[in-house]
Protein backbone atom coordinates (compact mmCIF):
# COMPACT_ATOMS: atom_id res chain seq x y z
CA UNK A 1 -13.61 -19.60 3.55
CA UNK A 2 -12.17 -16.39 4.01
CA UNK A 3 -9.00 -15.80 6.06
CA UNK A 4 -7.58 -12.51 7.44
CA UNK A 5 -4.34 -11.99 7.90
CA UNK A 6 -2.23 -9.21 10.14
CA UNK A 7 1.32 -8.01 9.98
CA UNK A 8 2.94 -4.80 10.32
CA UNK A 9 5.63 -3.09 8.95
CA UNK A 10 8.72 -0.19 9.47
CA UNK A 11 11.27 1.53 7.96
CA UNK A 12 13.72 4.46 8.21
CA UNK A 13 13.10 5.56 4.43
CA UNK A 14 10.11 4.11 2.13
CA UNK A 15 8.53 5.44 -1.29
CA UNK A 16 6.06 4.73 -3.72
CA UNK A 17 6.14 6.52 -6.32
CA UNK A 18 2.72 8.21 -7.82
CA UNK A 19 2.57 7.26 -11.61
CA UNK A 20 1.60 10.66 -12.70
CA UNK A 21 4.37 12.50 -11.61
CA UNK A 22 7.37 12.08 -14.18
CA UNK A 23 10.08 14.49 -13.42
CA UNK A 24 9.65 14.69 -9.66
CA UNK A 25 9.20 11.76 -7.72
CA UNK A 26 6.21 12.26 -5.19
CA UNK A 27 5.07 9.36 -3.13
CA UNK A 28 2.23 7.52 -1.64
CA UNK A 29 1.89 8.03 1.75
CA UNK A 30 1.06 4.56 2.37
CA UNK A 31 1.89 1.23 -0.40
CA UNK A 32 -0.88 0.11 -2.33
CA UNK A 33 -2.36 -2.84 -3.63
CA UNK A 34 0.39 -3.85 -6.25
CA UNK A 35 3.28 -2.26 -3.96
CA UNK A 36 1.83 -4.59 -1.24
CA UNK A 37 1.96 -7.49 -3.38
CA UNK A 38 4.79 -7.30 -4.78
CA UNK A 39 6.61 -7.20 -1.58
CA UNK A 40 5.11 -10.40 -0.82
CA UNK A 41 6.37 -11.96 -4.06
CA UNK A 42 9.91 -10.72 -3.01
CA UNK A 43 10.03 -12.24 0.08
CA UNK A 44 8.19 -15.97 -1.21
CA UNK A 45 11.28 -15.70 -3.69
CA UNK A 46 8.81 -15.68 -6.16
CA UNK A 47 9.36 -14.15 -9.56
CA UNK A 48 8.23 -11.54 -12.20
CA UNK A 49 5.61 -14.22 -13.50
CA UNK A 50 4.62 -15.23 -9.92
CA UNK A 51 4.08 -11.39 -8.45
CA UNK A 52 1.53 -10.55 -12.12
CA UNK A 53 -0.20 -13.96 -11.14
CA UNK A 54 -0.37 -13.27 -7.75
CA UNK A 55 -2.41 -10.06 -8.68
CA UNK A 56 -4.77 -11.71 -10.57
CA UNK A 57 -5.77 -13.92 -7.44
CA UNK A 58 -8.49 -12.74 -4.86
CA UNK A 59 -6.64 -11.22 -2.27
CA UNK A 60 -7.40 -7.41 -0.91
CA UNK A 61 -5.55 -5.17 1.33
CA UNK A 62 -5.78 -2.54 3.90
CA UNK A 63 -3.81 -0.18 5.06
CA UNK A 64 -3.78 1.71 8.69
CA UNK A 65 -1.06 4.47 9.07
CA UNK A 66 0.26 3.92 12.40
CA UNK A 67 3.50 6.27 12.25
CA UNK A 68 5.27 8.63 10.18
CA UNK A 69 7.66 11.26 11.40
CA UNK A 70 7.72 13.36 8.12
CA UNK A 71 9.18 13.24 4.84
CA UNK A 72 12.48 13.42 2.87
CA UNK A 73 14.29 14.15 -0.15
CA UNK A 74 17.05 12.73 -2.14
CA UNK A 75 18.22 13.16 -5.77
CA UNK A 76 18.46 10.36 -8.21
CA UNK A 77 20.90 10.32 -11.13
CA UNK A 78 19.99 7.62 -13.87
CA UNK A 79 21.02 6.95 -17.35
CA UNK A 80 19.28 8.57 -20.51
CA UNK A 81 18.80 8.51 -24.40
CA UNK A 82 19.12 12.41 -24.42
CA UNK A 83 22.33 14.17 -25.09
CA UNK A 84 22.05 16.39 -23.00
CA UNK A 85 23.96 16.23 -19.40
CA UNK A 86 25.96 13.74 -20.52
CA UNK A 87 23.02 10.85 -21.03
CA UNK A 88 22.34 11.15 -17.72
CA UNK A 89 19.18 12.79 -15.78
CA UNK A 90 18.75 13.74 -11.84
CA UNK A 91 15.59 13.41 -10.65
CA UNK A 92 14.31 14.56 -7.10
CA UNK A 93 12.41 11.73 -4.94
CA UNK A 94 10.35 12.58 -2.13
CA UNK A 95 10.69 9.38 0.71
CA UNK A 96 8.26 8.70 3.48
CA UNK A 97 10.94 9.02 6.88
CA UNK A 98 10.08 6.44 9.41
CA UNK A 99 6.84 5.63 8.25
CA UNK A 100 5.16 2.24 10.32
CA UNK A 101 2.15 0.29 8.90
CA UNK A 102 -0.41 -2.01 9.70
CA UNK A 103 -1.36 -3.93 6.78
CA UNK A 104 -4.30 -6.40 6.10
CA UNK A 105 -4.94 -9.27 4.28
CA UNK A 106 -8.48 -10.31 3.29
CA UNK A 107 -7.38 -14.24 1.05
CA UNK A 108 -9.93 -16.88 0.17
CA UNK A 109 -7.39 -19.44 -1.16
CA UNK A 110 -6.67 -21.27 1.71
CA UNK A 111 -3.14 -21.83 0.19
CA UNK A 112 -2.06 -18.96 -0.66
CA UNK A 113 -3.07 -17.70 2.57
CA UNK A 114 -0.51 -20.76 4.38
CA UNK A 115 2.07 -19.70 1.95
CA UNK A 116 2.19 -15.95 2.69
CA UNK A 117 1.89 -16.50 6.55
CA UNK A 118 5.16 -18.72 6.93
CA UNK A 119 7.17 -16.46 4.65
CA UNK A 120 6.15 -13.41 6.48
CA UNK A 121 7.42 -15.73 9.53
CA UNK A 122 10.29 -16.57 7.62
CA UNK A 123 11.04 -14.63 4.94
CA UNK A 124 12.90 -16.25 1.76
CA UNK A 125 14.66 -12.75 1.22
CA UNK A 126 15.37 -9.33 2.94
CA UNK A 127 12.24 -7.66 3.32
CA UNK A 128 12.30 -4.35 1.17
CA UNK A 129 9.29 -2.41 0.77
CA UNK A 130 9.33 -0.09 -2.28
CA UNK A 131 12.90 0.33 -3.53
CA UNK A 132 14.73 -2.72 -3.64
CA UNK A 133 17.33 -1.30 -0.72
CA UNK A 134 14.17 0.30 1.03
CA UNK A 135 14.60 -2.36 3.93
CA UNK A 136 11.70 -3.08 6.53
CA UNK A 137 11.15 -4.63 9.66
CA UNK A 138 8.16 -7.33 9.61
CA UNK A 139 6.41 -7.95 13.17
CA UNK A 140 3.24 -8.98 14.98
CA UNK A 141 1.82 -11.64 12.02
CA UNK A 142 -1.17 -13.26 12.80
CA UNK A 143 -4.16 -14.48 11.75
CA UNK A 144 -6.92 -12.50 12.99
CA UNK A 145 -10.90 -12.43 13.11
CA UNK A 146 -12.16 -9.41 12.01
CA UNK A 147 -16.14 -9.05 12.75
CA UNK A 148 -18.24 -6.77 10.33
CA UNK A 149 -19.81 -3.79 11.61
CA UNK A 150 -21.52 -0.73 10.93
CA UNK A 151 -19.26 2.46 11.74
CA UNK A 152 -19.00 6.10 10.96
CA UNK A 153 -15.22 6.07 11.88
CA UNK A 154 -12.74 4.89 8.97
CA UNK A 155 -9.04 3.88 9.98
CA UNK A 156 -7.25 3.01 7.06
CA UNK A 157 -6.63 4.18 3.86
CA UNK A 158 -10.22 4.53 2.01
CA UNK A 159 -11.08 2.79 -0.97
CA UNK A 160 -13.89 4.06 -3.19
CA UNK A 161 -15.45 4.59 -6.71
CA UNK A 162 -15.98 7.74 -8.31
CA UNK A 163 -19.94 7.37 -8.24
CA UNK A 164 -19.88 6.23 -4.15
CA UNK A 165 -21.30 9.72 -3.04
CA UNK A 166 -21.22 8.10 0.72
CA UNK A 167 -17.07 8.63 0.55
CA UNK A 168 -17.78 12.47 -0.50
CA UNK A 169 -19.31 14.36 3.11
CA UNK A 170 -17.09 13.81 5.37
CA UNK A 171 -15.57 15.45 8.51
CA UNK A 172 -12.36 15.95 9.73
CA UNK A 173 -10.65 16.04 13.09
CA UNK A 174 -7.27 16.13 14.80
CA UNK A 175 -5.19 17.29 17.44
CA UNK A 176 -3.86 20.65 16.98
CA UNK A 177 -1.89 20.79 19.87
CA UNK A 178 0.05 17.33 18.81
CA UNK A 179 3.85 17.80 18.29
CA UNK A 180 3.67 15.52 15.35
CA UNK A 181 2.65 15.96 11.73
CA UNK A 182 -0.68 16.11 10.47
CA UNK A 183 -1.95 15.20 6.47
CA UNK A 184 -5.37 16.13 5.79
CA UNK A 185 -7.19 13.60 3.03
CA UNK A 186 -5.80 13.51 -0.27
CA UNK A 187 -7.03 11.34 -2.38
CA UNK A 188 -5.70 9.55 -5.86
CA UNK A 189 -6.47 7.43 -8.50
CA UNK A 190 -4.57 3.85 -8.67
CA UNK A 191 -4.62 0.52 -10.06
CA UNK A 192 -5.70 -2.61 -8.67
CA UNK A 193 -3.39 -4.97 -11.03
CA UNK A 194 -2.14 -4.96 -14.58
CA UNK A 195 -3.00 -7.20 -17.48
CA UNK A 196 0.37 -8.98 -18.51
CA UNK A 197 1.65 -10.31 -22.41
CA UNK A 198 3.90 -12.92 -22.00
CA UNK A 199 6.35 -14.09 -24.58
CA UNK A 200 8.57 -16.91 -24.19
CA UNK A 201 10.19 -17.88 -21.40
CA UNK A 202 8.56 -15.99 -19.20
CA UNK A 203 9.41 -12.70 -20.32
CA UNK A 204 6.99 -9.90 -19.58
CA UNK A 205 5.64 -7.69 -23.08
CA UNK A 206 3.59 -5.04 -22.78
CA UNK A 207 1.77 -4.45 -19.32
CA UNK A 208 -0.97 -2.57 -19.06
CA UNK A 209 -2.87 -1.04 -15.75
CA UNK A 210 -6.49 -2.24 -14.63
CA UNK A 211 -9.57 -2.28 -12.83
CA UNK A 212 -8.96 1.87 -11.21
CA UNK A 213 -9.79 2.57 -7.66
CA UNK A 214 -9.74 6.30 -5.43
CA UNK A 215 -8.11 6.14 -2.80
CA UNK A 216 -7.78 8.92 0.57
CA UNK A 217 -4.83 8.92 2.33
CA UNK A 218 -4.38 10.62 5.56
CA UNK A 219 -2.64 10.41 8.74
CA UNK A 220 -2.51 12.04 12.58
CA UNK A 221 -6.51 12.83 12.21
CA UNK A 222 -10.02 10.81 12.24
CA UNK A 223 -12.30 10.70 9.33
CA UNK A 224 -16.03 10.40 10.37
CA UNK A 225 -18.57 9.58 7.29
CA UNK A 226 -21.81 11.48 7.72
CA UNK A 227 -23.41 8.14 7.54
CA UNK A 228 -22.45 4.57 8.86
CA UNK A 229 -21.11 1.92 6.80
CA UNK A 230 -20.35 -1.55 6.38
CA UNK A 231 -16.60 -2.11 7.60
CA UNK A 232 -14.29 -4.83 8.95
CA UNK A 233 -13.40 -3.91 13.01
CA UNK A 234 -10.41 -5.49 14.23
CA UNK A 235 -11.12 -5.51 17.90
CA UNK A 236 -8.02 -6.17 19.37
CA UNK A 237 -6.51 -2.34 17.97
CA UNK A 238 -10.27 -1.01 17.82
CA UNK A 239 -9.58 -0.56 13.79
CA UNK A 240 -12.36 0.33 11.32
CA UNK A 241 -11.15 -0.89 7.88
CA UNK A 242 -12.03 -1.05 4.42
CA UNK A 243 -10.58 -3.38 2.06
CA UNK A 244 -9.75 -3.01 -1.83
């Protein structure tokens, strides 16, 4: 049996950083999968070992946008090998500014789905989502019925694969005379989960990312396919998601 589940999510500052980007921080506008996941293993107290395993099980996400009032920068000064500066390298990080999210869970363990409820409920540490002092609020958690439908509309962030030609016409629209900020779609590769060597005693080896996905981010305006598709309508917030 599958089992949604609903929660969302807000914070003052929030990033995630995009792997391809290695002297400037830029970020995600929304988490992904393995950001998503690992905040739950954070808050279950769980550990390295439990947040790779955790990945491996069948549980997908989806992400709606609900707020974000812009973006910000800070700089970053870490430790280096070089000689130069001292050992020590400043790096510039762009941060989502108060950025709120909906987030879904799509779990067939019925377990693992009882576990992650009552520590959203209850969580066995402080919430932080990205950075480990990137602190969030969690509210509204709930299990929830999602029906499937066929829509033009798309909500969330958008999953697809490179050879889904469905994902490629699409049509814009927002509301130029809002006062708040608009993205238009931008779209990245990411990965799903990693495949872990463990040595012993638990300690991690060599990790390695797996099974790619596109995503399109995009916030403030409406994406309309040219052609309907299967997605998962949460009635109560008239959502259209897809899951990944």
């Amino acid at each position: 049996m599958t089992n949604y589940l609903r929660f969302s999510l807000s914070g003052v500052f929030n990033s995630f950083k995009i792997p391809t980007f290695k002297t400037y921080h830029k970020t995600f506008l929304a988490p992904t999968r393995t950001h998503i996941l690992g905040f739950l293993t954070n808050i279950s107290r769980g550990s390295e070992k439990d947040y790779y395993d955790l990945l491996n099980q069948d549980i997908q996400v989806s992400v709606v946008i609900k707020s974000l009032l812009g973006e910000t920068k800070d700089l970053w000064t870490f430790k280096s090998l070089k000689d130069s500066n001292h050992g020590r390298n400043v790096i510039r990080r762009v941060k989502n500014y108060r950025a709120k999210y909906i987030i879904y869970l799509k779990i067939s363990a019925e377990e693992i789905f009882e576990n992650l409820l009552t520590n959203l409920k209850n969580p066995q540490r402080i919430p932080s989502l990205g950075m480990d002092d990137e602190i969030v609020n969690i509210t509204d958690v709930k299990k929830r019925n999602l029906s499937e439908v066929k829509e033009k509309r798309i909500d969330s962030v958008i999953p697809y694969k490179k050879d889904q030609d469905e994902f490629l016409d699409f049509n814009v629209q927002s509301d130029l005379k809002s006062n708040s900020i608009i993205i238009y779609p931008q779209d990245y590769l990411i990965h799903k989960s990693f495949k872990t060597e463990w040595k012993q005693n638990n300690v991690r080896g060599i990790r390695k990312p797996i099974d790619p996905i596109y995503i399109r981010e995009f916030y403030n305006c409406t994406i309309e396919l040219k052609e309907k598709i299967r997605v998962y309508k949460d009635k109560e917030k008239d959502t259209n998601l897809l899951f990944y």
